[in-house]
PDB file of N, CA and C in Angstrom:
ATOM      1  N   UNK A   1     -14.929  15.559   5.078  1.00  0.00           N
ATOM      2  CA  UNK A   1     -14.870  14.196   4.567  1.00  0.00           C
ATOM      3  C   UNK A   1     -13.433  13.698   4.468  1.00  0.00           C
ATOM      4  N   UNK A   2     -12.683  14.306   4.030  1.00  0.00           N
ATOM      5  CA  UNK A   2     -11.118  14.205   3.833  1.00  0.00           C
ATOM      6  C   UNK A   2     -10.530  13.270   5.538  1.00  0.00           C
ATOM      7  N   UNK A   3     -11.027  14.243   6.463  1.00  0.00           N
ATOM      8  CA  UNK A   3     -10.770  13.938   7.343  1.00  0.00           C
ATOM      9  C   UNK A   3     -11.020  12.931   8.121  1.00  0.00           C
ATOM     10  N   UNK A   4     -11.968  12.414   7.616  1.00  0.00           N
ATOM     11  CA  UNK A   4     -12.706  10.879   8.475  1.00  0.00           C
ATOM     12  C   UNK A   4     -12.325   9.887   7.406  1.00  0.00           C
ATOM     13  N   UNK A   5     -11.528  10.014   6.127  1.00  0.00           N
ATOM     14  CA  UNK A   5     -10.686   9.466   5.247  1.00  0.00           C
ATOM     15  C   UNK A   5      -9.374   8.951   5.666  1.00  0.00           C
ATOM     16  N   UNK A   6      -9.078  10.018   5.706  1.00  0.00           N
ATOM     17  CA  UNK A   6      -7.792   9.734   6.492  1.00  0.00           C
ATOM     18  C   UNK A   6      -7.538   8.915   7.939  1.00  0.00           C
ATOM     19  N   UNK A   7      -8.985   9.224   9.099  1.00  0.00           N
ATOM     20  CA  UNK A   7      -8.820   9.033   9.828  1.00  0.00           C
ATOM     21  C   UNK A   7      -9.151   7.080  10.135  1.00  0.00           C
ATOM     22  N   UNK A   8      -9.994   7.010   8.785  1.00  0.00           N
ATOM     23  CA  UNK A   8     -10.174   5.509   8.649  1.00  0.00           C
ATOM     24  C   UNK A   8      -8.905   4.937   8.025  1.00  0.00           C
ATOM     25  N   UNK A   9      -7.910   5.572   7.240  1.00  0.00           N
ATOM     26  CA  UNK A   9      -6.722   4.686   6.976  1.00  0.00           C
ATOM     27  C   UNK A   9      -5.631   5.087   7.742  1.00  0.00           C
ATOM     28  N   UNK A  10      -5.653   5.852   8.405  1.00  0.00           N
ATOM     29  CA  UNK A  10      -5.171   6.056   9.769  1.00  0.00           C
ATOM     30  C   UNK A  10      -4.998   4.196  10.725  1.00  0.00           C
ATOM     31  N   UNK A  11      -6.543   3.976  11.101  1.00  0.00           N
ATOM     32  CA  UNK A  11      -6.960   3.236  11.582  1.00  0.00           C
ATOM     33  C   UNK A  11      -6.699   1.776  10.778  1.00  0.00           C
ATOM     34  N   UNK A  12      -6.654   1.552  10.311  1.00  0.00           N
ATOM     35  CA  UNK A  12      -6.493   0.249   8.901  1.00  0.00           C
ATOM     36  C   UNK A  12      -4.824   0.138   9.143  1.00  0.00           C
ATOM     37  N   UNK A  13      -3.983   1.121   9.219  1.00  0.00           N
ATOM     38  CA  UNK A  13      -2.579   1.254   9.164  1.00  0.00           C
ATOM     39  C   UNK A  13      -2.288   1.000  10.610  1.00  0.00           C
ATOM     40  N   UNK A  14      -3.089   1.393  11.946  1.00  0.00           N
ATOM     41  CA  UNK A  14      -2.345   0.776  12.898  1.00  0.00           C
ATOM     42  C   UNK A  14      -3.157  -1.007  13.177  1.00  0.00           C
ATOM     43  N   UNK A  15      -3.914  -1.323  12.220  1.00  0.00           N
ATOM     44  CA  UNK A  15      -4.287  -2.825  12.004  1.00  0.00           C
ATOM     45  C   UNK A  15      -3.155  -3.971  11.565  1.00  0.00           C
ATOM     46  N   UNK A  16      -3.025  -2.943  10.931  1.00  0.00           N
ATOM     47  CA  UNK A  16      -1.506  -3.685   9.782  1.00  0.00           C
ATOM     48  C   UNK A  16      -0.523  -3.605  10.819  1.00  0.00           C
ATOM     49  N   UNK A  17      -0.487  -2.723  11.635  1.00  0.00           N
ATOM     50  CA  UNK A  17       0.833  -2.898  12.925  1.00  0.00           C
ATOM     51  C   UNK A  17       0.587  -4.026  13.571  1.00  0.00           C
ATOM     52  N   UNK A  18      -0.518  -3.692  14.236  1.00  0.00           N
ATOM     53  CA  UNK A  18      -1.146  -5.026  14.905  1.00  0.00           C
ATOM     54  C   UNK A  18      -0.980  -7.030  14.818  1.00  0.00           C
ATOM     55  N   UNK A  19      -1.443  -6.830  13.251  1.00  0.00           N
ATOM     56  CA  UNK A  19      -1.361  -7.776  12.604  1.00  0.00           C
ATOM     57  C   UNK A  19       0.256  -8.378  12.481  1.00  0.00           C
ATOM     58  N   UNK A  20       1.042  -6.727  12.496  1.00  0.00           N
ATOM     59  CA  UNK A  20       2.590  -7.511  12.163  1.00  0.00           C
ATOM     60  C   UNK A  20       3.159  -8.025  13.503  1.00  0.00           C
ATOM     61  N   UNK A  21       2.768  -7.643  15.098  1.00  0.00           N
ATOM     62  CA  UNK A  21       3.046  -7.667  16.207  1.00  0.00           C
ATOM     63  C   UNK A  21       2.766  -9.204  16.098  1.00  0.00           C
ATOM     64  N   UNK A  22       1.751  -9.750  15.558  1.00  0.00           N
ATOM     65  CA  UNK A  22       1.241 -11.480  16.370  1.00  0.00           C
ATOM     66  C   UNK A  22       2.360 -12.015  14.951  1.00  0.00           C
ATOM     67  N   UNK A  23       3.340 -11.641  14.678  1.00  0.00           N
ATOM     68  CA  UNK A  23       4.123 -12.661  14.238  1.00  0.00           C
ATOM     69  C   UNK A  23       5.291 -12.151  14.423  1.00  0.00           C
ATOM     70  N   UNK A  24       6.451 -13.765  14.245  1.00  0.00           N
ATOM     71  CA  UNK A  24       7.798 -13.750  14.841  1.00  0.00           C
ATOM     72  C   UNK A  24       8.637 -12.886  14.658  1.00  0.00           C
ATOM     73  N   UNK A  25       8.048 -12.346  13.685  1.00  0.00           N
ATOM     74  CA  UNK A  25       9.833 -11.003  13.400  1.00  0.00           C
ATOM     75  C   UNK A  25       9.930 -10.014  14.140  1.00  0.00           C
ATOM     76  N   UNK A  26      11.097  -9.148  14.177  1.00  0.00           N
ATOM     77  CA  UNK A  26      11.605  -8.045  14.710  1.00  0.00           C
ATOM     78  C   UNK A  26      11.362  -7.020  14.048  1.00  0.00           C
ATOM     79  N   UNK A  27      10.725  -6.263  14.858  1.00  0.00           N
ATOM     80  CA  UNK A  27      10.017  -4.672  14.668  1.00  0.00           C
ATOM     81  C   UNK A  27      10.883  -4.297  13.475  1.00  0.00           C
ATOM     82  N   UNK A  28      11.870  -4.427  13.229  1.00  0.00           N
ATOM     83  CA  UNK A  28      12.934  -3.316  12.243  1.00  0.00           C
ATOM     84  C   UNK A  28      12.410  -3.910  11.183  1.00  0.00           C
ATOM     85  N   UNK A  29      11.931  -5.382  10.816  1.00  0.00           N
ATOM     86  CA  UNK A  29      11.565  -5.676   9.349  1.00  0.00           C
ATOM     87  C   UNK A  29      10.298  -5.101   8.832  1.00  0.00           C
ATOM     88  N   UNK A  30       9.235  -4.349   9.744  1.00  0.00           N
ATOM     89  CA  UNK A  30       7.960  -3.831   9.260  1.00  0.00           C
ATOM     90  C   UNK A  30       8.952  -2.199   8.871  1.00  0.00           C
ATOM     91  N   UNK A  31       9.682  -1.564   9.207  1.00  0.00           N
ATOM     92  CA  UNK A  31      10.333  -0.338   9.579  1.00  0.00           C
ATOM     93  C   UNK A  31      10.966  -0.339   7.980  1.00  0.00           C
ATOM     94  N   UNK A  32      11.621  -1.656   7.891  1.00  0.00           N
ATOM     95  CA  UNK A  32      12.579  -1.779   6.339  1.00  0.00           C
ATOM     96  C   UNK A  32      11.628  -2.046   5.450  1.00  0.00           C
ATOM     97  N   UNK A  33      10.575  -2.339   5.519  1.00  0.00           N
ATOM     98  CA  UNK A  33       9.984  -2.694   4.226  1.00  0.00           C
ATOM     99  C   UNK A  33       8.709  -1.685   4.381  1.00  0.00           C
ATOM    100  N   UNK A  34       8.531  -0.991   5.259  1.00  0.00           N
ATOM    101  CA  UNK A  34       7.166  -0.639   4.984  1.00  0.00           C
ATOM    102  C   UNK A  34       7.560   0.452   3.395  1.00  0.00           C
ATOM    103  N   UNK A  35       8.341   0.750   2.995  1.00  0.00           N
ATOM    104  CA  UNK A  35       8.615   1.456   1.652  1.00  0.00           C
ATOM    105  C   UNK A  35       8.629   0.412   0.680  1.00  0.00           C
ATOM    106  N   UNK A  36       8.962  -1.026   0.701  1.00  0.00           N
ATOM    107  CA  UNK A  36       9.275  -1.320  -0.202  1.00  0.00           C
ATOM    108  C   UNK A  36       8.528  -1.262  -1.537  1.00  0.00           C
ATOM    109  N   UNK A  37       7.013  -1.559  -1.358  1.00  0.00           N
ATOM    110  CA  UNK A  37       6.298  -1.462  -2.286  1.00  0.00           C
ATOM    111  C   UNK A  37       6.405  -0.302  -3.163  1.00  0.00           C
ATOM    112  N   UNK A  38       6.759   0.395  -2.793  1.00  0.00           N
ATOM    113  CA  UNK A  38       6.957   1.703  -4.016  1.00  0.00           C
ATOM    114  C   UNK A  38       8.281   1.825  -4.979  1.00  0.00           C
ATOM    115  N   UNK A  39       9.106   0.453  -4.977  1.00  0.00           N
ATOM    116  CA  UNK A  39       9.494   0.441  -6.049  1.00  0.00           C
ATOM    117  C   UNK A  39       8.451  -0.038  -7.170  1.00  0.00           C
ATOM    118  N   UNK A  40       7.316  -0.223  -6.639  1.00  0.00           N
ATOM    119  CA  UNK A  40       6.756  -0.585  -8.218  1.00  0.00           C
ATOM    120  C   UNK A  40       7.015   0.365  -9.053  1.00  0.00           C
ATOM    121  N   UNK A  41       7.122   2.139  -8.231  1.00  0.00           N
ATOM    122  CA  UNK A  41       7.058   3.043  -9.306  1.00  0.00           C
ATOM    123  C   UNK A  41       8.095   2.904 -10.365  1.00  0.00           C
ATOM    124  N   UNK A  42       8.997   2.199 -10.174  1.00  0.00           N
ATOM    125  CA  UNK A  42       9.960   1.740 -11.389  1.00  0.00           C
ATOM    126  C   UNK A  42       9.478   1.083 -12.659  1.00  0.00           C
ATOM    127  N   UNK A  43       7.951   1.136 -12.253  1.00  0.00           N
ATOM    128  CA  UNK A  43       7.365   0.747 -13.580  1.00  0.00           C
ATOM    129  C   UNK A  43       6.934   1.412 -14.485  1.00  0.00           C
ATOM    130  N   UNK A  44       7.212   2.784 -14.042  1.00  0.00           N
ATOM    131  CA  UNK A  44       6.745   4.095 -15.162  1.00  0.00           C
ATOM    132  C   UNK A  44       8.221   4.488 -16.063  1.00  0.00           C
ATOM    133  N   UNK A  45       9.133   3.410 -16.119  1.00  0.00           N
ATOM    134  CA  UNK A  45      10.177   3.665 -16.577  1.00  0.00           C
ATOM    135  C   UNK A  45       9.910   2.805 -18.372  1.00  0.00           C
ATOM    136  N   UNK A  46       9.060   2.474 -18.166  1.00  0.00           N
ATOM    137  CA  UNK A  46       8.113   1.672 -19.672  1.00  0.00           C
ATOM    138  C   UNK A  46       7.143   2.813 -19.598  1.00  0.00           C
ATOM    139  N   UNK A  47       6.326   2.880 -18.890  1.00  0.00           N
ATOM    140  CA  UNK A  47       5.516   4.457 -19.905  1.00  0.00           C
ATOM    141  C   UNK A  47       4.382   3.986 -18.648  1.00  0.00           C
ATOM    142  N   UNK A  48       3.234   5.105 -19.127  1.00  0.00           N
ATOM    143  CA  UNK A  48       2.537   5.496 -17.914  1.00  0.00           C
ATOM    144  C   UNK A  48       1.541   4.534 -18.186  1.00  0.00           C
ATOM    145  N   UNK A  49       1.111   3.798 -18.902  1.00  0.00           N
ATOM    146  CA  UNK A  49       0.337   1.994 -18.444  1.00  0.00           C
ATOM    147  C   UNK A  49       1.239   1.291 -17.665  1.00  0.00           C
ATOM    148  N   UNK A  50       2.060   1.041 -18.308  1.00  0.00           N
ATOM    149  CA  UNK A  50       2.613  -0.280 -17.262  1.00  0.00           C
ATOM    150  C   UNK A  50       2.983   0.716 -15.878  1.00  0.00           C
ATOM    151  N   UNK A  51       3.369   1.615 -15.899  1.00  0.00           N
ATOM    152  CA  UNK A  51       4.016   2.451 -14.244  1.00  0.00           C
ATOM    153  C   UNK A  51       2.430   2.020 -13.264  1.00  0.00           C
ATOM    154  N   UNK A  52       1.448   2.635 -14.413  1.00  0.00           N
ATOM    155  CA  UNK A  52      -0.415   2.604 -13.314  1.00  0.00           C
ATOM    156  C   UNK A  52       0.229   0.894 -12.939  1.00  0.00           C
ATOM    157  N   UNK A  53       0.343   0.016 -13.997  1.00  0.00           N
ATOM    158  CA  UNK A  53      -0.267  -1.309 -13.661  1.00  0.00           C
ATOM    159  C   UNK A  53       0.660  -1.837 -12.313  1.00  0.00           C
ATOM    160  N   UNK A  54       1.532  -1.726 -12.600  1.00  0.00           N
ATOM    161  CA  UNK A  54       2.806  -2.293 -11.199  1.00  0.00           C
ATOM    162  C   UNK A  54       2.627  -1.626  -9.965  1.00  0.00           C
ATOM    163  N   UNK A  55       2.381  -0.491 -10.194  1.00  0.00           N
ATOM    164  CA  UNK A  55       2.002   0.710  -9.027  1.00  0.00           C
ATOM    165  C   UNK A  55       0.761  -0.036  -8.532  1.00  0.00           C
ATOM    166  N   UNK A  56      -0.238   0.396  -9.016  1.00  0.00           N
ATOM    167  CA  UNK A  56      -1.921  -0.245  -8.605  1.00  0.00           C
ATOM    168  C   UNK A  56      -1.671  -1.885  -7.848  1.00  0.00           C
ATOM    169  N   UNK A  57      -0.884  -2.763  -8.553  1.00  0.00           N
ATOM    170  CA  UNK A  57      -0.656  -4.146  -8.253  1.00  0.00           C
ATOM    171  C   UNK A  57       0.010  -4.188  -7.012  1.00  0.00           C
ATOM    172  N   UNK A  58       0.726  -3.072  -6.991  1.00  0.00           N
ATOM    173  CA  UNK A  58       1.103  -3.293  -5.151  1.00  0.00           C
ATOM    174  C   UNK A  58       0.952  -2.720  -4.312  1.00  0.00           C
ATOM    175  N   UNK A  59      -0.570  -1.661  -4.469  1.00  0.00           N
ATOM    176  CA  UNK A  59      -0.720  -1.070  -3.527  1.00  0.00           C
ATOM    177  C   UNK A  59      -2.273  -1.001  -3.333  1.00  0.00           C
ATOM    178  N   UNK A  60      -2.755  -2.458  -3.925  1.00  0.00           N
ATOM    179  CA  UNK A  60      -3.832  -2.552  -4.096  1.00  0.00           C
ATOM    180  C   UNK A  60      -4.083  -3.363  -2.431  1.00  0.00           C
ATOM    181  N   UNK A  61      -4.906  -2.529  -1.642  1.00  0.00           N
ATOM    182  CA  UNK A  61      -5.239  -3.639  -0.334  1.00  0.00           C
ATOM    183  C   UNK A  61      -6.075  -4.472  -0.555  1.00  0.00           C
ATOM    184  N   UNK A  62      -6.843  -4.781  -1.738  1.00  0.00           N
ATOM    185  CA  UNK A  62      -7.229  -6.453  -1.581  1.00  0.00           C
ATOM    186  C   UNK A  62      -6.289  -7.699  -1.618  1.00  0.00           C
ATOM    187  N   UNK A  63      -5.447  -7.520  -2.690  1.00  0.00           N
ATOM    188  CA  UNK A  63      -4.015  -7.982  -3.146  1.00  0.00           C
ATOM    189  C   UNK A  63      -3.138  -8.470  -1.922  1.00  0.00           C
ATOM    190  N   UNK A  64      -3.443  -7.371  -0.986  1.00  0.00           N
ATOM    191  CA  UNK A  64      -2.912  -7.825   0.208  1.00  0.00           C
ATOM    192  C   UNK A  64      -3.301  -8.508   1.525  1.00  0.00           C
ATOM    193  N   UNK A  65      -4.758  -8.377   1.884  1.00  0.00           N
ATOM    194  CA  UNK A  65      -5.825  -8.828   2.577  1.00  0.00           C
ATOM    195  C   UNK A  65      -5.653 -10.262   1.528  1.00  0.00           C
ATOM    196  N   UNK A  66      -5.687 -10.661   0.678  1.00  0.00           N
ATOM    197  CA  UNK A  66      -6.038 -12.260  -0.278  1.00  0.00           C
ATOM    198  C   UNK A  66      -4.234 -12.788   0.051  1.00  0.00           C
ATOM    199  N   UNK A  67      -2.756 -12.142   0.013  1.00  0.00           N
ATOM    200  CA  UNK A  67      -2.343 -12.303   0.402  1.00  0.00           C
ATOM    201  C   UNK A  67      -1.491 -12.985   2.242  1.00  0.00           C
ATOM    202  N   UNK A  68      -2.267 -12.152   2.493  1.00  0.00           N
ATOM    203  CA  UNK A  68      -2.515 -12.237   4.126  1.00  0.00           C
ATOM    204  C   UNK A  68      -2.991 -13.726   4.409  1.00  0.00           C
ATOM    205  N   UNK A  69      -4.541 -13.492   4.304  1.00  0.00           N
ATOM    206  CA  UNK A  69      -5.405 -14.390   4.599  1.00  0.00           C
ATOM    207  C   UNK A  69      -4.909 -16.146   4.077  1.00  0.00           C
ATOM    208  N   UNK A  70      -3.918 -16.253   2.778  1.00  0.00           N
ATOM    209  CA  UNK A  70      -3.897 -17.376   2.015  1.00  0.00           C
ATOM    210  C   UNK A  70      -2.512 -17.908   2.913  1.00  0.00           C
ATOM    211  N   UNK A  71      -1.814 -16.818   3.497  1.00  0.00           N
ATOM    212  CA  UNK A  71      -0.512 -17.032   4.265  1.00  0.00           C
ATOM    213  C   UNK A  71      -1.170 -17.521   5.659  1.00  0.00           C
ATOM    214  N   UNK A  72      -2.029 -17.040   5.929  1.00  0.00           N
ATOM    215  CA  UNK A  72      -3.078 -17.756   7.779  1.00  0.00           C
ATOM    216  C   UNK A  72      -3.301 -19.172   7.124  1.00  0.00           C
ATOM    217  N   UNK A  73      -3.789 -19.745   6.201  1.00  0.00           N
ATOM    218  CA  UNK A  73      -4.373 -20.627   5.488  1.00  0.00           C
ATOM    219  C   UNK A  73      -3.452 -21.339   5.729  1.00  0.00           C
ATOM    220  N   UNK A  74      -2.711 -21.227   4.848  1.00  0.00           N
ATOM    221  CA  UNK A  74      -1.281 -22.047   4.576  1.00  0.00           C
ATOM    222  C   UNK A  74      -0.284 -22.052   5.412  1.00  0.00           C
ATOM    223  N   UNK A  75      -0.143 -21.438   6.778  1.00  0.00           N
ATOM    224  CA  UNK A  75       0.446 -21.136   7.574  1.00  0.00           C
ATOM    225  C   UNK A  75       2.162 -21.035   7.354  1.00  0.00           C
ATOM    226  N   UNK A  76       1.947 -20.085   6.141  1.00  0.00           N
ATOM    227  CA  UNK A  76       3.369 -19.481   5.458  1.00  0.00           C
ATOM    228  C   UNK A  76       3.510 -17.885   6.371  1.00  0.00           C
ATOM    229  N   UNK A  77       4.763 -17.710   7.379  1.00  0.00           N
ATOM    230  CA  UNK A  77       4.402 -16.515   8.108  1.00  0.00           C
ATOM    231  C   UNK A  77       5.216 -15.521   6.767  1.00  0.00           C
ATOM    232  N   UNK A  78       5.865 -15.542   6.025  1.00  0.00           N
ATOM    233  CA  UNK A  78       6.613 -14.828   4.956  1.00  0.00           C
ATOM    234  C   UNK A  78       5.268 -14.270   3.505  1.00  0.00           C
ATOM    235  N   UNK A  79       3.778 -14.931   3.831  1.00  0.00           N
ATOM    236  CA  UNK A  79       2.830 -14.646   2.819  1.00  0.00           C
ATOM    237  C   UNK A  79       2.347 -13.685   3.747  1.00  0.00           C
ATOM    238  N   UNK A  80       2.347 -13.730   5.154  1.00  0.00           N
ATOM    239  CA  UNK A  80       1.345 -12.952   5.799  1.00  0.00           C
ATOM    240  C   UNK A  80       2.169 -11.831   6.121  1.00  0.00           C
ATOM    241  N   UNK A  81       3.711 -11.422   6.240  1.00  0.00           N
ATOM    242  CA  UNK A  81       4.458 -10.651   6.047  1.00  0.00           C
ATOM    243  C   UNK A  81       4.042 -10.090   4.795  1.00  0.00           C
ATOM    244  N   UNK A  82       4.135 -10.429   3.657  1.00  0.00           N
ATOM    245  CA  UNK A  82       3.874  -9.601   2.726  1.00  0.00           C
ATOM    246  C   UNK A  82       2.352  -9.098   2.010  1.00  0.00           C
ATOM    247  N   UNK A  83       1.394  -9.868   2.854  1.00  0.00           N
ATOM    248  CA  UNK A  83       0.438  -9.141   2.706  1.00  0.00           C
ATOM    249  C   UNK A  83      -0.022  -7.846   3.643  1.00  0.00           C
ATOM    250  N   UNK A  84       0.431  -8.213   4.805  1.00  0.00           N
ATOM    251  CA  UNK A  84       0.469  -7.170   5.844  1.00  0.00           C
ATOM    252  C   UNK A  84       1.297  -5.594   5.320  1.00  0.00           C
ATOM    253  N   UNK A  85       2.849  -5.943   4.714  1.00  0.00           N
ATOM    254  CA  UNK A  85       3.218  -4.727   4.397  1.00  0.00           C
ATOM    255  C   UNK A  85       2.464  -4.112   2.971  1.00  0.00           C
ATOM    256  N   UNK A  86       2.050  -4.916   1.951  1.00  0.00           N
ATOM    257  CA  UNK A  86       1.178  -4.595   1.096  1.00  0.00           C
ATOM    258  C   UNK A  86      -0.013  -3.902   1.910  1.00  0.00           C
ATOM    259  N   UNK A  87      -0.715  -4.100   2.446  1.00  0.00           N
ATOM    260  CA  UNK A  87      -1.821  -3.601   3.427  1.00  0.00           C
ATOM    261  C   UNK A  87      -1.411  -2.274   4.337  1.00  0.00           C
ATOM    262  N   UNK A  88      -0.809  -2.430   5.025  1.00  0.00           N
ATOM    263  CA  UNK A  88      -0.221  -1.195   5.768  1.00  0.00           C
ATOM    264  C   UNK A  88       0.360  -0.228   4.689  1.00  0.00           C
ATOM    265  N   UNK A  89       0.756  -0.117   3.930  1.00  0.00           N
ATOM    266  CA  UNK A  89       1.853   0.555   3.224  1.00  0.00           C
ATOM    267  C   UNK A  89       0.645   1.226   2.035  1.00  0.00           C
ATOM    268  N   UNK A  90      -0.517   0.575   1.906  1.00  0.00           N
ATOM    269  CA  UNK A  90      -1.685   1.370   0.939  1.00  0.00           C
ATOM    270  C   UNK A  90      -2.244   2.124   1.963  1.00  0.00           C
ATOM    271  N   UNK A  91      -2.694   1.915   2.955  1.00  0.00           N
ATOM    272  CA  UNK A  91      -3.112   2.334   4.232  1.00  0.00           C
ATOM    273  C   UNK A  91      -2.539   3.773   4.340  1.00  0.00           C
ATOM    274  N   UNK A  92      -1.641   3.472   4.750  1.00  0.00           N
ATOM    275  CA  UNK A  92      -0.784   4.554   4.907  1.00  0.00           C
ATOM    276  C   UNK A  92      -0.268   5.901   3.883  1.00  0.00           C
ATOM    277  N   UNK A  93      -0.129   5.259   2.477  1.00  0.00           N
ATOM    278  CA  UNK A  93      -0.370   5.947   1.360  1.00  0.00           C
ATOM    279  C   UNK A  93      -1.476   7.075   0.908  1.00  0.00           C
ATOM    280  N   UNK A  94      -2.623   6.150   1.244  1.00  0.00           N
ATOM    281  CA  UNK A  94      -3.835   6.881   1.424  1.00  0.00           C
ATOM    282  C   UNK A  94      -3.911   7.853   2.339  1.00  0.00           C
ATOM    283  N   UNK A  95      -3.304   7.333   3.539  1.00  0.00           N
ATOM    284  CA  UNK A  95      -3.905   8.678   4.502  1.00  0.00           C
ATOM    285  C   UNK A  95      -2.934   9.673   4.448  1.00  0.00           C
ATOM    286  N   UNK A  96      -1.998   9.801   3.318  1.00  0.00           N
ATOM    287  CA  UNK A  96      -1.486  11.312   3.025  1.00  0.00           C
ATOM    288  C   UNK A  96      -1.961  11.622   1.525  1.00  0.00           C
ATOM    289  N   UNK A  97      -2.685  10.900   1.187  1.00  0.00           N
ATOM    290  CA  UNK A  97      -3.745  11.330   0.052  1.00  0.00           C
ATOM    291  C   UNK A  97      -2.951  10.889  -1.384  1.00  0.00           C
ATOM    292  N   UNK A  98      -2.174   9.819  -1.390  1.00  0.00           N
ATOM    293  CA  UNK A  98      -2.205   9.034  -2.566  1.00  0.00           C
ATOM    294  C   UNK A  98      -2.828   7.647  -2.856  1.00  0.00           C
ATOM    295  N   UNK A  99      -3.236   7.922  -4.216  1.00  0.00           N
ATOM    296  CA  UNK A  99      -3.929   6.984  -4.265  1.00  0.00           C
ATOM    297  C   UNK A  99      -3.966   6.399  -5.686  1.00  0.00           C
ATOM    298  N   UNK A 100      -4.549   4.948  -5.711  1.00  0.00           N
ATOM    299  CA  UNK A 100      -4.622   4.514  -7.028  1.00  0.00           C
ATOM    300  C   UNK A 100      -3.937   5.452  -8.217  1.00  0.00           C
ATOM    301  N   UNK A 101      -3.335   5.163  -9.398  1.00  0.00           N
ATOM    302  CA  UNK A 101      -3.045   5.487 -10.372  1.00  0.00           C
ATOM    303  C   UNK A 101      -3.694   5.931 -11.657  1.00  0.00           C
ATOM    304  N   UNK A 102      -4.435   6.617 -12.599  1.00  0.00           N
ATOM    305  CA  UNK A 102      -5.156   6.027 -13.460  1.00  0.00           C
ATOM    306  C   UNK A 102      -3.659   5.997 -14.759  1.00  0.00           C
ATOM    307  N   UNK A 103      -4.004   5.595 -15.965  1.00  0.00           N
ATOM    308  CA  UNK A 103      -2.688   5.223 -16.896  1.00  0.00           C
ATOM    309  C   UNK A 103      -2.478   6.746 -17.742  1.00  0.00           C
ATOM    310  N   UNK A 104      -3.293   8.212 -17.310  1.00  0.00           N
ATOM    311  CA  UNK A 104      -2.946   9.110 -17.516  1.00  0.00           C
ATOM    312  C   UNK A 104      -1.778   9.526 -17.359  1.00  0.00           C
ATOM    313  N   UNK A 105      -1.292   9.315 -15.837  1.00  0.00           N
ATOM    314  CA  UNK A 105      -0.032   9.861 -15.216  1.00  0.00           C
ATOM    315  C   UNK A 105       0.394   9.574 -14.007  1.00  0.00           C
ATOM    316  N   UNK A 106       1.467   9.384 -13.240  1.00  0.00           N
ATOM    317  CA  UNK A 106       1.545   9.341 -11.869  1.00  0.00           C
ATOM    318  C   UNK A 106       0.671  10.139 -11.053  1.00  0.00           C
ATOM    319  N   UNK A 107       0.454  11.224 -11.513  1.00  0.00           N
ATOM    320  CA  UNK A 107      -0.027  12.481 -10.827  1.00  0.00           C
ATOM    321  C   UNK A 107      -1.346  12.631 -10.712  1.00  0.00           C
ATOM    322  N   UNK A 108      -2.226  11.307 -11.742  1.00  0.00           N
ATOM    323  CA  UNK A 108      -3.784  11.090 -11.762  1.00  0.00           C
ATOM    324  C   UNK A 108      -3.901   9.965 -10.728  1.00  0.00           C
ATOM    325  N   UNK A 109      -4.834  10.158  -9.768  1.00  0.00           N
ATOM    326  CA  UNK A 109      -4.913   9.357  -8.954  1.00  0.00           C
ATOM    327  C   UNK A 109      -6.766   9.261  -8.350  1.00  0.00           C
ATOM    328  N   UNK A 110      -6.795   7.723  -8.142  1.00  0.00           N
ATOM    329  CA  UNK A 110      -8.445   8.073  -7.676  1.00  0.00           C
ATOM    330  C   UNK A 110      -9.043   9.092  -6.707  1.00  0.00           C
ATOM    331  N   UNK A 111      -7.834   9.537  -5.787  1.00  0.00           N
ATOM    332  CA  UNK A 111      -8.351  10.255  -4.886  1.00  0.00           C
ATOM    333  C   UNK A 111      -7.749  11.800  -5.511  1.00  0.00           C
ATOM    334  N   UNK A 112      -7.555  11.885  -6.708  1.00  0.00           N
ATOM    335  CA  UNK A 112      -7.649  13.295  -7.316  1.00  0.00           C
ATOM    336  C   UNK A 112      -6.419  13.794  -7.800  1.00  0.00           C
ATOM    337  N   UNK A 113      -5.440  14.366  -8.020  1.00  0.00           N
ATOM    338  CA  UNK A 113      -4.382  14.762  -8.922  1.00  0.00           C
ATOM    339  C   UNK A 113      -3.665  15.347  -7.780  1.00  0.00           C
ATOM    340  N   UNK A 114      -2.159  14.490  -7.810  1.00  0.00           N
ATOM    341  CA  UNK A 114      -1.313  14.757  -6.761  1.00  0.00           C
ATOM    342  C   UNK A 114      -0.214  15.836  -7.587  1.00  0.00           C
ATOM    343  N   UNK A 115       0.802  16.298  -6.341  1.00  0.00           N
ATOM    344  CA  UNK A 115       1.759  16.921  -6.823  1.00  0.00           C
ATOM    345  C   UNK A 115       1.639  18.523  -6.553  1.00  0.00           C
ATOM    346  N   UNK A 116       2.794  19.084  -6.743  1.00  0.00           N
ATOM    347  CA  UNK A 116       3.259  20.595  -6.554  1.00  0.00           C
ATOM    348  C   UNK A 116       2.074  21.481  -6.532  1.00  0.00           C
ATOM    349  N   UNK A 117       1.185  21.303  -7.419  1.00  0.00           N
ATOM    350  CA  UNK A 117       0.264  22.461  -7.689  1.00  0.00           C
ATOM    351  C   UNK A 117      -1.141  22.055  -7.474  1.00  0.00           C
ATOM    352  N   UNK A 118      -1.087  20.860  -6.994  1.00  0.00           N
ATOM    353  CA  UNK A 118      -2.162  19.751  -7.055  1.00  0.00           C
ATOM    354  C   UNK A 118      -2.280  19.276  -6.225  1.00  0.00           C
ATOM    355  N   UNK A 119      -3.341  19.577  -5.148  1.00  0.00           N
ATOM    356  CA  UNK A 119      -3.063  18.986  -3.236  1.00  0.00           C
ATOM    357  C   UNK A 119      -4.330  18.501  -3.444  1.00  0.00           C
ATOM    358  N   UNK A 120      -3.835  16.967  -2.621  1.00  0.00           N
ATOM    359  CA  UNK A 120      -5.013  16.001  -2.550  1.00  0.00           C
ATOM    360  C   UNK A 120      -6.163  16.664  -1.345  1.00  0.00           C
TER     361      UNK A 120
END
């Protein structure tokens, strides 16, 4: 099961490539930002609610799909940039087996307890 997990956000992550190809920018800006979202983890620097809440908020792929879609709408290419790297960048997260946060700990995650001793 793990494996057809992965292999579906595998697949979702080269969507998000896709998606970044039909617009104007240069390859290096999907390359520079596909990390960016993980400064949310700077939100566990207030304690492990707010770290889940900022974390979860940007690596949530609906967040980014409602992003996306409102940037096609509005034909803002800088909304659909950032829903795309929001999207790719959970995508991608997932398919090395992180996932959602719960406000236990960084290390509690929906797809099971990450870290040193703890393989997703």
């Amino acid at each position: 099961m793990k494996t057809i997990i992965k292999l579906e956000e595998l697949s979702l992550f080269v969507l998000g490539i896709y998606l970044f190809s039909l617009l104007s920018y240069e390859w290096w800006w999907f390359l520079a930002l596909i990390l960016a979202p993980d400064l949310s983890m700077l939100g566990y620097i207030f304690g492990n609610k707010s770290g889940a809440y900022f974390y979860n908020a940007f690596h949530h792929k609906g967040i980014g799909i409602i992003l996306y879609i409102l940037g096609c709408y509005l034909k803002i290419e800088i909304l659909q940039l950032s829903g795309i790297i929001l999207f790719s960048h959970a995508a991608m997260d997932r398919m090395f087996g992180y996932g959602l946060k719960y406000e236990t700990g960084f290390q509690d995650t929906h797809l099971g307890k990450i870290g040193k001793n703890n393989t997703v």
